[in-house]
N, C-alpha and C. Protein backbone atom coordinates (compact mmCIF):
# COMPACT_ATOMS: atom_id res chain seq x y z
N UNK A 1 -32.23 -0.69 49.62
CA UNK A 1 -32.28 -0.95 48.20
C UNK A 1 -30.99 -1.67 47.81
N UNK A 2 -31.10 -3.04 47.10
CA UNK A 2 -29.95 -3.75 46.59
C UNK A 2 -29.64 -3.20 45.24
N UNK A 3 -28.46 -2.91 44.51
CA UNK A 3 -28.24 -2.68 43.78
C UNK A 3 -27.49 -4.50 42.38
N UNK A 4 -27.72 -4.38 42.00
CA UNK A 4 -27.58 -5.27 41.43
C UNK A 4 -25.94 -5.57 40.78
N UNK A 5 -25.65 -6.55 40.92
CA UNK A 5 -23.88 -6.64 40.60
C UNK A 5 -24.11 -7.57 38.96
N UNK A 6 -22.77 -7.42 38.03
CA UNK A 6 -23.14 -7.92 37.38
C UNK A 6 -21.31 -8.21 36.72
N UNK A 7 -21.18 -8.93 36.74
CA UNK A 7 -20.29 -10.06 36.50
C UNK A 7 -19.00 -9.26 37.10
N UNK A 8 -19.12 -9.23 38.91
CA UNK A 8 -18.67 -8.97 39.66
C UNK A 8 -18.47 -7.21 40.04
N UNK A 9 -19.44 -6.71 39.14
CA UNK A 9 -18.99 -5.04 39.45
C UNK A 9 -20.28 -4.29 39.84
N UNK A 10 -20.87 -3.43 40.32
CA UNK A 10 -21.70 -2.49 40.29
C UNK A 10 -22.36 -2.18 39.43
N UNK A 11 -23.73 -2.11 38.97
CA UNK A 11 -24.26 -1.40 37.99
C UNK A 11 -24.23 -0.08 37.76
N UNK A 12 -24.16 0.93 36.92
CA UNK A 12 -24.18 2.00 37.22
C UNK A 12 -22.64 2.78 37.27
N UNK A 13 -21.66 1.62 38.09
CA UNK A 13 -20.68 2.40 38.38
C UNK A 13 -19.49 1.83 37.19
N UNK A 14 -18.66 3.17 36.74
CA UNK A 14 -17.75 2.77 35.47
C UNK A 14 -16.52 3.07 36.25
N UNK A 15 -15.47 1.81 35.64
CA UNK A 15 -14.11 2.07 36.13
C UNK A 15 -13.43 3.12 34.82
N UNK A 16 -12.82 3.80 35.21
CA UNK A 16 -12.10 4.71 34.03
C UNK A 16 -10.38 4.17 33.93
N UNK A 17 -9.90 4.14 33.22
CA UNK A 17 -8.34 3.29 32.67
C UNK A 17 -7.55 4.92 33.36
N UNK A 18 -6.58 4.70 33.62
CA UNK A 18 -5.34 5.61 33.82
C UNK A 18 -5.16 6.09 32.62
N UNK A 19 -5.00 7.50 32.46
CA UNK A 19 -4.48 8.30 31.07
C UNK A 19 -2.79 7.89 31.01
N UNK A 20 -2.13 7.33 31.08
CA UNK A 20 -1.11 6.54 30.98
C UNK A 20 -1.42 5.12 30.13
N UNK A 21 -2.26 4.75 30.67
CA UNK A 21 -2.49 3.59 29.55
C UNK A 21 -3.25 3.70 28.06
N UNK A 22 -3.82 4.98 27.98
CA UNK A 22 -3.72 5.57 26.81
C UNK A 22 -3.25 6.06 25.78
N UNK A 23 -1.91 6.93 26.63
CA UNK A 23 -1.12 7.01 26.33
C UNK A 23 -0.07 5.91 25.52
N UNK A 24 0.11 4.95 26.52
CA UNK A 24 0.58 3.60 25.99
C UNK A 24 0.03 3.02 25.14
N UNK A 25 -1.26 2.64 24.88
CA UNK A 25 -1.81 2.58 23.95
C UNK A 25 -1.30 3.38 22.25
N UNK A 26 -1.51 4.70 22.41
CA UNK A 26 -1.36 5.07 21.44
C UNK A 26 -0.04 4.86 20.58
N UNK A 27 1.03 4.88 21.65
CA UNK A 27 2.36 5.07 21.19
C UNK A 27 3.00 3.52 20.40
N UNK A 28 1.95 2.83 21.24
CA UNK A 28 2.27 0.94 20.51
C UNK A 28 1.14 1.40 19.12
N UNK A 29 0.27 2.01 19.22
CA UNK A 29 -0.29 1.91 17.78
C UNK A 29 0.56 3.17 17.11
N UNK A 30 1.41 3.59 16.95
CA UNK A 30 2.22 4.27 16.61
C UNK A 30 3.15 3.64 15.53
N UNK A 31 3.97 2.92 17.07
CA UNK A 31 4.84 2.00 16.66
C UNK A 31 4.15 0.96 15.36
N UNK A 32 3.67 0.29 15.77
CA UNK A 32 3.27 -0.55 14.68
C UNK A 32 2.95 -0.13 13.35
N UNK A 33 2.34 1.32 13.20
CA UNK A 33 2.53 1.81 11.67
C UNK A 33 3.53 2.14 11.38
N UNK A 34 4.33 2.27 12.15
CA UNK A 34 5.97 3.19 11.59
C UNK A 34 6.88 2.24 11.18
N UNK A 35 6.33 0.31 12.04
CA UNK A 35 7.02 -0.95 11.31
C UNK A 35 6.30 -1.42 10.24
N UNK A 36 5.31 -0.99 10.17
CA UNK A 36 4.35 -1.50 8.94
C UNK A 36 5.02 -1.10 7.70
N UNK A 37 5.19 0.70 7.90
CA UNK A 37 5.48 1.36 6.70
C UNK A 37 7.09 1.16 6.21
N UNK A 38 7.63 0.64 7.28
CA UNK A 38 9.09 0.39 7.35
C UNK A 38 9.02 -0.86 6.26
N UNK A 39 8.59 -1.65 6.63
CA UNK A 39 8.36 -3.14 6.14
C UNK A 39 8.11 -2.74 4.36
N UNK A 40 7.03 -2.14 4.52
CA UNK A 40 6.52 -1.78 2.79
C UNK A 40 7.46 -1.57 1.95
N UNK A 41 8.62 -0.42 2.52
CA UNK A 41 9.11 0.74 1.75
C UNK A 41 10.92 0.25 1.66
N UNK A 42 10.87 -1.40 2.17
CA UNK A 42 12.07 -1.75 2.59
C UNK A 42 12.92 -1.76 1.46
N UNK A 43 11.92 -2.01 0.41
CA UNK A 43 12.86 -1.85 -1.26
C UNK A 43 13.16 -0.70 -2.08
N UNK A 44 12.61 0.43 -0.77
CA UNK A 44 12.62 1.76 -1.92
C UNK A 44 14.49 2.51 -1.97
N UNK A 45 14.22 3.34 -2.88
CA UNK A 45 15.57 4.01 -2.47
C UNK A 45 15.71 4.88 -1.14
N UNK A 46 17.20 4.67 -0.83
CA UNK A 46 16.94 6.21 0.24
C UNK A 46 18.51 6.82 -0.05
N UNK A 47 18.50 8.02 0.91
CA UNK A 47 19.76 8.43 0.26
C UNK A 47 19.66 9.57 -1.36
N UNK A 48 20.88 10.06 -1.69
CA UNK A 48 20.52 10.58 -3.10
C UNK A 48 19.80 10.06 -3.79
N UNK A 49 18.35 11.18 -4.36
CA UNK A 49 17.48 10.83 -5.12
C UNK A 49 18.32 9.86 -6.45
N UNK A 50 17.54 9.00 -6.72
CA UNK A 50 18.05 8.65 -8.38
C UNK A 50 17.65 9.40 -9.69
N UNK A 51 18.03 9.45 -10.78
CA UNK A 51 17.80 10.23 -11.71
C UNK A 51 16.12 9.21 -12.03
N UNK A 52 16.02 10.86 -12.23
CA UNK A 52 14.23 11.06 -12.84
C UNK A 52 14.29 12.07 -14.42
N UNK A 53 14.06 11.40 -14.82
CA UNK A 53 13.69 12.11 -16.40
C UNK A 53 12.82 11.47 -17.41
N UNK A 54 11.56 12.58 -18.04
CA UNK A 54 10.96 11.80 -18.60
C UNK A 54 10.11 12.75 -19.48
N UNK A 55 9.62 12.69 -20.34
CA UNK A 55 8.00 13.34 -21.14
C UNK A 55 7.05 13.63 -20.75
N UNK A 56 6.64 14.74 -19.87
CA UNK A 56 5.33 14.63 -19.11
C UNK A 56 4.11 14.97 -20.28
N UNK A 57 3.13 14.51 -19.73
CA UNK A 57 1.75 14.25 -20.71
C UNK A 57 1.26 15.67 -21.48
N UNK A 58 1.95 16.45 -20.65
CA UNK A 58 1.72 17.98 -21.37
C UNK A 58 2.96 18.08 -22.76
N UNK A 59 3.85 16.95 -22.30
CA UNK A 59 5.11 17.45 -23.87
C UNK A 59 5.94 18.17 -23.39
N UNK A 60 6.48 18.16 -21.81
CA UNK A 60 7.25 19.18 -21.63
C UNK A 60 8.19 17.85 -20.66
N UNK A 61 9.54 18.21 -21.28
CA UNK A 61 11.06 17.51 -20.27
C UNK A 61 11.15 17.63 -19.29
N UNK A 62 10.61 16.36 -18.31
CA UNK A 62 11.17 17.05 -16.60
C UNK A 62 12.25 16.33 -16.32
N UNK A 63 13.32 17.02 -16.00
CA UNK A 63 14.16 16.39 -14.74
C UNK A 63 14.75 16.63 -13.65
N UNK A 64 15.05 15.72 -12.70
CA UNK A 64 14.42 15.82 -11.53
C UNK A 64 16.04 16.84 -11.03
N UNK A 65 16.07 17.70 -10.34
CA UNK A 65 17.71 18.46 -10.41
C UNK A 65 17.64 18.24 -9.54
N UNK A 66 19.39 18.25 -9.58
CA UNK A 66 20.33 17.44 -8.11
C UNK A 66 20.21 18.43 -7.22
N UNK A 67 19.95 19.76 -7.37
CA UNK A 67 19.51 20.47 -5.87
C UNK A 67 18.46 21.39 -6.02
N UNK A 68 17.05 20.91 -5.69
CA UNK A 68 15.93 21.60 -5.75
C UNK A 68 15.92 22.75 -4.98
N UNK A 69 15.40 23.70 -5.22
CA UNK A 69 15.57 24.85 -4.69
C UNK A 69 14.37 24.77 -3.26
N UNK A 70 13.51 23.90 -3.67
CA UNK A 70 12.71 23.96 -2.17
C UNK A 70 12.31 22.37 -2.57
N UNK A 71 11.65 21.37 -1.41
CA UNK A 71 11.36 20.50 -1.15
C UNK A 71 10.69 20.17 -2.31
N UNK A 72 10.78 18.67 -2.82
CA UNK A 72 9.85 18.01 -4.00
C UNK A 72 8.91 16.80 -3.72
N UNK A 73 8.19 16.82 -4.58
CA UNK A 73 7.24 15.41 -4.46
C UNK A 73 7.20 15.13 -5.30
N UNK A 74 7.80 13.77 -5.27
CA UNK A 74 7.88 12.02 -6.35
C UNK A 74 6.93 11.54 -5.97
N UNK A 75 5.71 11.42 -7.08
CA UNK A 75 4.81 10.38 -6.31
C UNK A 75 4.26 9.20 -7.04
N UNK A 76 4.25 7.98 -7.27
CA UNK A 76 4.22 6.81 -7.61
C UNK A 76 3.18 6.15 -7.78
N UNK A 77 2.14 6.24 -8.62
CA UNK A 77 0.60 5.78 -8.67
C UNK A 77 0.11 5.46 -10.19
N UNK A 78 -1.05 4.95 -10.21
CA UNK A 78 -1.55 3.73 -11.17
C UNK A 78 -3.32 3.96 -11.23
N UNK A 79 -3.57 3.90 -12.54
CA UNK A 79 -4.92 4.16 -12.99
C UNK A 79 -5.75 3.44 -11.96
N UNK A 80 -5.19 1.74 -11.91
CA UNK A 80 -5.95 0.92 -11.66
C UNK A 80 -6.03 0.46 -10.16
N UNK A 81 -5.29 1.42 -9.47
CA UNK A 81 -4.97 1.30 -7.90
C UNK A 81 -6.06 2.04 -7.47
N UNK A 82 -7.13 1.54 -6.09
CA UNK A 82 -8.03 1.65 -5.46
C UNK A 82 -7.58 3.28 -4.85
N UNK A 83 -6.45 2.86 -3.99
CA UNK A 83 -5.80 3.47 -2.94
C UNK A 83 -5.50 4.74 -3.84
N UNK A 84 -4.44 4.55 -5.04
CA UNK A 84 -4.64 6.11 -5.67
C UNK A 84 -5.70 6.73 -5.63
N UNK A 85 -6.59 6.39 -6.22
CA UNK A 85 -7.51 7.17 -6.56
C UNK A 85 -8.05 7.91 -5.04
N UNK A 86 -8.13 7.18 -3.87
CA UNK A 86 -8.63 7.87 -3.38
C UNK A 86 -7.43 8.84 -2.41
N UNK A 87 -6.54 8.82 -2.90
CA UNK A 87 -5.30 9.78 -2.74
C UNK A 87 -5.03 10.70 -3.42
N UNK A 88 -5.63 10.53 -5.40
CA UNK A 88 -5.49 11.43 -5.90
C UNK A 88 -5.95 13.38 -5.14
N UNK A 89 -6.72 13.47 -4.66
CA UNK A 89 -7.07 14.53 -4.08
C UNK A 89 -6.09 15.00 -3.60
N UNK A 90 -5.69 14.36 -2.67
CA UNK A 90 -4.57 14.75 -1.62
C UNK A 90 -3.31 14.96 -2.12
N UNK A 91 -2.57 14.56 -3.03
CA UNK A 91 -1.24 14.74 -3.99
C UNK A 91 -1.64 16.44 -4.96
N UNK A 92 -3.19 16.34 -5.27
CA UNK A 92 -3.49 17.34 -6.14
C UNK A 92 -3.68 18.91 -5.71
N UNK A 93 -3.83 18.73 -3.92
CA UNK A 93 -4.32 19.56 -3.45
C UNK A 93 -2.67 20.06 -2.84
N UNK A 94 -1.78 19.34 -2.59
CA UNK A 94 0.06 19.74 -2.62
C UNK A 94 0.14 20.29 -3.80
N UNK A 95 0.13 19.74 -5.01
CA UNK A 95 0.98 19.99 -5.97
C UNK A 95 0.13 21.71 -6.51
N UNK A 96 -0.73 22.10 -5.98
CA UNK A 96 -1.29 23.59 -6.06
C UNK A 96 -0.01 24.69 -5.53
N UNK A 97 0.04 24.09 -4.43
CA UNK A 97 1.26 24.73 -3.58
C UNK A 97 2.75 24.61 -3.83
N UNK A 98 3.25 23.55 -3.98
CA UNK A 98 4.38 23.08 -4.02
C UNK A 98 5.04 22.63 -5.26
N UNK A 99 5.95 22.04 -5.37
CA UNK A 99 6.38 21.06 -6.73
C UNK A 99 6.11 19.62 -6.37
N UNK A 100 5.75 19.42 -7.33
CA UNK A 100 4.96 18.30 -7.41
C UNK A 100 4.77 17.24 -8.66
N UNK A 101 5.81 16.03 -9.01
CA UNK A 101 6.08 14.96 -10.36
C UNK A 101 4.99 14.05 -10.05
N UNK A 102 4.33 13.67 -10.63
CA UNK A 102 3.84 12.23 -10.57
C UNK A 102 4.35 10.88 -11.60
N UNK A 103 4.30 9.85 -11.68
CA UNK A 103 5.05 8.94 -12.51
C UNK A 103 3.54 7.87 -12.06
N UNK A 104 3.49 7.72 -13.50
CA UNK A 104 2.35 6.86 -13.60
C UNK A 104 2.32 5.51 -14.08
N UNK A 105 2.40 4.50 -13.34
CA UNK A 105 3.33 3.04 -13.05
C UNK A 105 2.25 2.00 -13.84
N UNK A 106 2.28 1.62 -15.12
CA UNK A 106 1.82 0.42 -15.90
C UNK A 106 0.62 0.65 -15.57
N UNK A 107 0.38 2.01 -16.52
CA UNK A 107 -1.10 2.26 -16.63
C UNK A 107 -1.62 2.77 -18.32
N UNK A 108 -0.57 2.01 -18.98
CA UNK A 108 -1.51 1.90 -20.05
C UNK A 108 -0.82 3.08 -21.17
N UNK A 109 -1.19 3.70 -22.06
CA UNK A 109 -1.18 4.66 -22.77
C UNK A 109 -1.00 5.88 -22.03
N UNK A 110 -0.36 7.14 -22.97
CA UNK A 110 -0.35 8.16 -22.28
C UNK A 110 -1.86 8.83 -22.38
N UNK A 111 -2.55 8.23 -23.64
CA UNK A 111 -4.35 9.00 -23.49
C UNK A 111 -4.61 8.54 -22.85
N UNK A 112 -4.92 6.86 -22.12
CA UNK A 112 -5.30 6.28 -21.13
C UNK A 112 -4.85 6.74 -19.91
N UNK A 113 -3.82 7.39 -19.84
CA UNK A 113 -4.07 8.58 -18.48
C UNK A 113 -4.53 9.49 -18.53
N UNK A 114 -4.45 10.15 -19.71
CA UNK A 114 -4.93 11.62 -20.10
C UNK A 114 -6.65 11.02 -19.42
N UNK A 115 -7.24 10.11 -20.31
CA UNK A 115 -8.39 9.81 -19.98
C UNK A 115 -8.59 9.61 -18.59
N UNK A 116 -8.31 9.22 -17.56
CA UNK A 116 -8.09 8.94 -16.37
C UNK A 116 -7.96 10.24 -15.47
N UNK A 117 -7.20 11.31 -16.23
CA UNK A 117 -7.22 12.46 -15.46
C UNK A 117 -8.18 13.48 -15.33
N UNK A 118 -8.70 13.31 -16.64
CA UNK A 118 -9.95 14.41 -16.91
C UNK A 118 -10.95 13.82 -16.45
N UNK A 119 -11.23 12.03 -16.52
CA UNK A 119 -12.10 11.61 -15.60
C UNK A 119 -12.48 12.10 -14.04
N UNK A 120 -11.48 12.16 -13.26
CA UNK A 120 -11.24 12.59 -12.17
C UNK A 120 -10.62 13.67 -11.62
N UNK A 121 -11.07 14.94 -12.74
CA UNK A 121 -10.35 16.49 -12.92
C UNK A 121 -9.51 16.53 -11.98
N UNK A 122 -7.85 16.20 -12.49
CA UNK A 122 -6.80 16.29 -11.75
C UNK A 122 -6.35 16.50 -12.78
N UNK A 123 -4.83 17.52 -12.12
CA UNK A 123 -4.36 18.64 -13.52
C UNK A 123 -2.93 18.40 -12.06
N UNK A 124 -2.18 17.10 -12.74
CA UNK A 124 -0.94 16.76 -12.53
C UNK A 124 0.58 16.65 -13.48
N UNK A 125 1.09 17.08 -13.08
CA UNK A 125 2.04 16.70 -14.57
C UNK A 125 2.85 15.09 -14.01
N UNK A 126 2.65 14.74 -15.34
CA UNK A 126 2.83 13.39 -14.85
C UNK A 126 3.34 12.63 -16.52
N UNK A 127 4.40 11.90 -15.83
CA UNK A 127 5.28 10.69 -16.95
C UNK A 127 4.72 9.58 -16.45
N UNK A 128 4.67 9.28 -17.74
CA UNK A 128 4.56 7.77 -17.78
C UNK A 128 5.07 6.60 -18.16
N UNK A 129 5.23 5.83 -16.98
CA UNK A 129 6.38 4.48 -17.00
C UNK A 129 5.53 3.39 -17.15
N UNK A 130 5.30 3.90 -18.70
CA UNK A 130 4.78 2.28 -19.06
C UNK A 130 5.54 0.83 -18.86
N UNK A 131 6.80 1.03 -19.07
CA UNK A 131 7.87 -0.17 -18.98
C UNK A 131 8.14 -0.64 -17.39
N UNK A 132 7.59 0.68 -16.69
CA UNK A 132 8.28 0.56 -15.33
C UNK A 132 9.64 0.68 -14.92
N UNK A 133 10.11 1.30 -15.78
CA UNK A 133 11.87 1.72 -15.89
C UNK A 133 11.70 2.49 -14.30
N UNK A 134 11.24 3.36 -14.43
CA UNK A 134 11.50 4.54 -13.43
C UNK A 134 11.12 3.64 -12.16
N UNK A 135 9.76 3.53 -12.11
CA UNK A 135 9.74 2.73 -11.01
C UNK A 135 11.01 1.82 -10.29
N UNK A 136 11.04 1.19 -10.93
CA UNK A 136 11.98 0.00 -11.03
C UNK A 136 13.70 0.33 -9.97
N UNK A 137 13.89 1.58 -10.89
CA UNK A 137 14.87 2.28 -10.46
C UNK A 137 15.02 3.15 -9.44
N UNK A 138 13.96 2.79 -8.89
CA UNK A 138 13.56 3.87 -7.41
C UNK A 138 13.06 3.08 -6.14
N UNK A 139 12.93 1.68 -6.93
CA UNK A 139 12.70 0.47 -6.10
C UNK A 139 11.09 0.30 -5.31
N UNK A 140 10.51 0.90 -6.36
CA UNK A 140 9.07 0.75 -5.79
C UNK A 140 8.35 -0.89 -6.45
N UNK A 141 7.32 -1.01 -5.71
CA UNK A 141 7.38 -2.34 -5.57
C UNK A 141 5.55 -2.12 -5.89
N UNK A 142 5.06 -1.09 -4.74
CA UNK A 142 3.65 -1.19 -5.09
C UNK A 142 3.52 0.26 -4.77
N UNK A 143 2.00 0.70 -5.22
CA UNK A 143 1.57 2.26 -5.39
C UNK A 143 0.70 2.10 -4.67
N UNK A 144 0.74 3.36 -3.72
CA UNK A 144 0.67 4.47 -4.22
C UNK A 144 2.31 4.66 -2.94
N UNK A 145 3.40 5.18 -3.99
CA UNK A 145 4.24 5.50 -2.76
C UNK A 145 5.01 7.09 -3.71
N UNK A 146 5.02 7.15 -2.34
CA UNK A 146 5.94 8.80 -2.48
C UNK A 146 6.71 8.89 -1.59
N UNK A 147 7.89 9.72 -2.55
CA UNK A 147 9.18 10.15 -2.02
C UNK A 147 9.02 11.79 -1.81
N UNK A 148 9.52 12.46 -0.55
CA UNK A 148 9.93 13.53 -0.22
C UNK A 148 11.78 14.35 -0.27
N UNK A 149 11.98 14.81 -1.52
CA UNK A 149 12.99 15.16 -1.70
C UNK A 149 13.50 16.51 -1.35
N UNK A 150 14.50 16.70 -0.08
CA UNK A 150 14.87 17.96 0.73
C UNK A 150 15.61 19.02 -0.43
N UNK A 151 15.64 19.84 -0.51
CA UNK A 151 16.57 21.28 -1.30
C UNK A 151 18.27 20.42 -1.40
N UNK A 152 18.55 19.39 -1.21
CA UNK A 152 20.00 19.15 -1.09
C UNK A 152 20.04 17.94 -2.13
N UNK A 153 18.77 17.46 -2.25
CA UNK A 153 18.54 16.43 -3.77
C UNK A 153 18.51 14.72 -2.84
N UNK A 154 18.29 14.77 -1.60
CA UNK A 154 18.16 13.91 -0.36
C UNK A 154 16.71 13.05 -0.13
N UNK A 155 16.83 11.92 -0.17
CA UNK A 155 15.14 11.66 0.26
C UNK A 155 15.02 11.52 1.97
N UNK A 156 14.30 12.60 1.98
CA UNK A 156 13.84 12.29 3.27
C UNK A 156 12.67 11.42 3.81
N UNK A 157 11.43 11.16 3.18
CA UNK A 157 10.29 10.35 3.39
C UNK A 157 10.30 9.59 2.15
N UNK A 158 9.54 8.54 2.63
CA UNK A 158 9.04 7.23 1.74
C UNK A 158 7.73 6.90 2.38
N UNK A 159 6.67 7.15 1.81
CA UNK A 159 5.83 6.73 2.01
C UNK A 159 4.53 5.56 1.24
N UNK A 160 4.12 4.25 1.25
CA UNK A 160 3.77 3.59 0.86
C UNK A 160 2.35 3.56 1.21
N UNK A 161 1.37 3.67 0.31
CA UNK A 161 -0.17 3.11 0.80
C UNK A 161 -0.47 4.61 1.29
N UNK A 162 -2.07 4.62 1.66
CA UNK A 162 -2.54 6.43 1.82
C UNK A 162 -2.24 7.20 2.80
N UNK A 163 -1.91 8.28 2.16
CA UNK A 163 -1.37 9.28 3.44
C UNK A 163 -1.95 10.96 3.12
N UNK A 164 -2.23 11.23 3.97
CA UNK A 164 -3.62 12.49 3.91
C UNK A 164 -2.52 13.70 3.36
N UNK A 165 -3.23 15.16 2.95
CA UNK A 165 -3.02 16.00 2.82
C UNK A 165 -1.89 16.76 3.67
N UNK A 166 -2.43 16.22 4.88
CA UNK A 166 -1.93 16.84 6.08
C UNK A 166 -0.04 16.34 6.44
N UNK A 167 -0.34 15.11 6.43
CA UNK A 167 0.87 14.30 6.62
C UNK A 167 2.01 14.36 5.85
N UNK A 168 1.26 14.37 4.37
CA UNK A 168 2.26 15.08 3.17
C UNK A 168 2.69 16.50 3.60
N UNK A 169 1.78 17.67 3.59
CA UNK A 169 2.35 18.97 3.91
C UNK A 169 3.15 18.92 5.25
N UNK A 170 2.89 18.04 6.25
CA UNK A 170 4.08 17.98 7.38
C UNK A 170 5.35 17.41 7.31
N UNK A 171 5.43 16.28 6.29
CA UNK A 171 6.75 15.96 6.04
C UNK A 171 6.99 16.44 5.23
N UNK A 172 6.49 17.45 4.08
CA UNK A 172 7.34 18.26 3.19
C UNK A 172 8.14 19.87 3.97
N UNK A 173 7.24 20.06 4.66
CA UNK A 173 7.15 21.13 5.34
C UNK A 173 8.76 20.48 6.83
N UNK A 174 9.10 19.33 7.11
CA UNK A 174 10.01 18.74 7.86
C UNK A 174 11.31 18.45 6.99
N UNK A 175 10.81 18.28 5.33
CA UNK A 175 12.19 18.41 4.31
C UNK A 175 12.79 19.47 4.46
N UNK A 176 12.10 20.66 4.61
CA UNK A 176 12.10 21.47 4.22
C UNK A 176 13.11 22.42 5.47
N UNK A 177 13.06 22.21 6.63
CA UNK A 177 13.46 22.55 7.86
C UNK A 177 14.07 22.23 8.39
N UNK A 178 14.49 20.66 8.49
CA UNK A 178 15.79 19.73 8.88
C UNK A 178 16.87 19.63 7.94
């Protein structure tokens, strides 16, 4: 019985790759998000947080203190951003647990968020930088980005564009420990 070859190999028979080159694999697709996100976030602040103060939509003064007693989340998002929205979950489902600001970047009115929030039952406290002052001053450029601020008033993460539940609670949870 001939078995049939087909553009020089065996039918039937599969070559399998070395788990090393998988490995390799992964670690170059690694790399390349960690220059991606590098690239994004090249204008943000790092170093001592900058001052945060503002009116949150509830009517209550937040500001941001020079030494948080446990890890914080700055997070940087917009009515009209795709990517928020489908991040909102994930910021909403931290800020249950944790502390948690949002700053809501040239989105209109403070009812036009209010409206926006109850649209998409999220119960955030959140200022709004209509002018883009805050933004501005924190060097964000585009949303959805968040800062991870350690107990020492330090940013430790910058993150630009979507990042899961998970990834947030691991680098808050890495503020928090380093």
């Amino acid at each position: 019985m001939r078995r049939r070859r087909i553009f020089g190999k065996e039918r039937g028979k599969r070559r399998r790759r070395p788990i090393g080159r998988y490995i390799l694999e992964a670690l170059l697709v690694i790399a390349i998000i960690i220059g991606i996100n590098s690239w994004r976030t090249r204008d943000a602040v790092s170093g001592e947080a900058p001052d945060l103060a503002g009116m949150t939509l509830q009517g209550d003064l937040f500001t941001l203190p020079e030494n948080p007693g446990e890890p914080l989340l700055v997070h940087f998002w917009a009515t009209w951003c795709p990517v928020c929205n489908l991040q909102d979950s994930n910021i909403a489902a931290l800020a249950e647990d944790y502390p948690v600001i949002t700053v809501a970047m040239s989105s209109g009115s403070d009812d036009d968020i209010r409206e926006h929030l109850q649209k998409e039952s999220l119960e955030l406290e959140v200022i709004n930088d209509d002018k883009g002052l805050i933004s501005s001053s924190w060097g964000v450029k585009g949303v959805p980005t968040t800062f991870i601020i350690d107990t020492a008033g330090e940013i430790r993460f910058v993150e630009t564009g979507y990042t899961t539940t998970l990834g947030l609670r691991i680098r808050r949870w890495l503020a928090e420990v380093l």
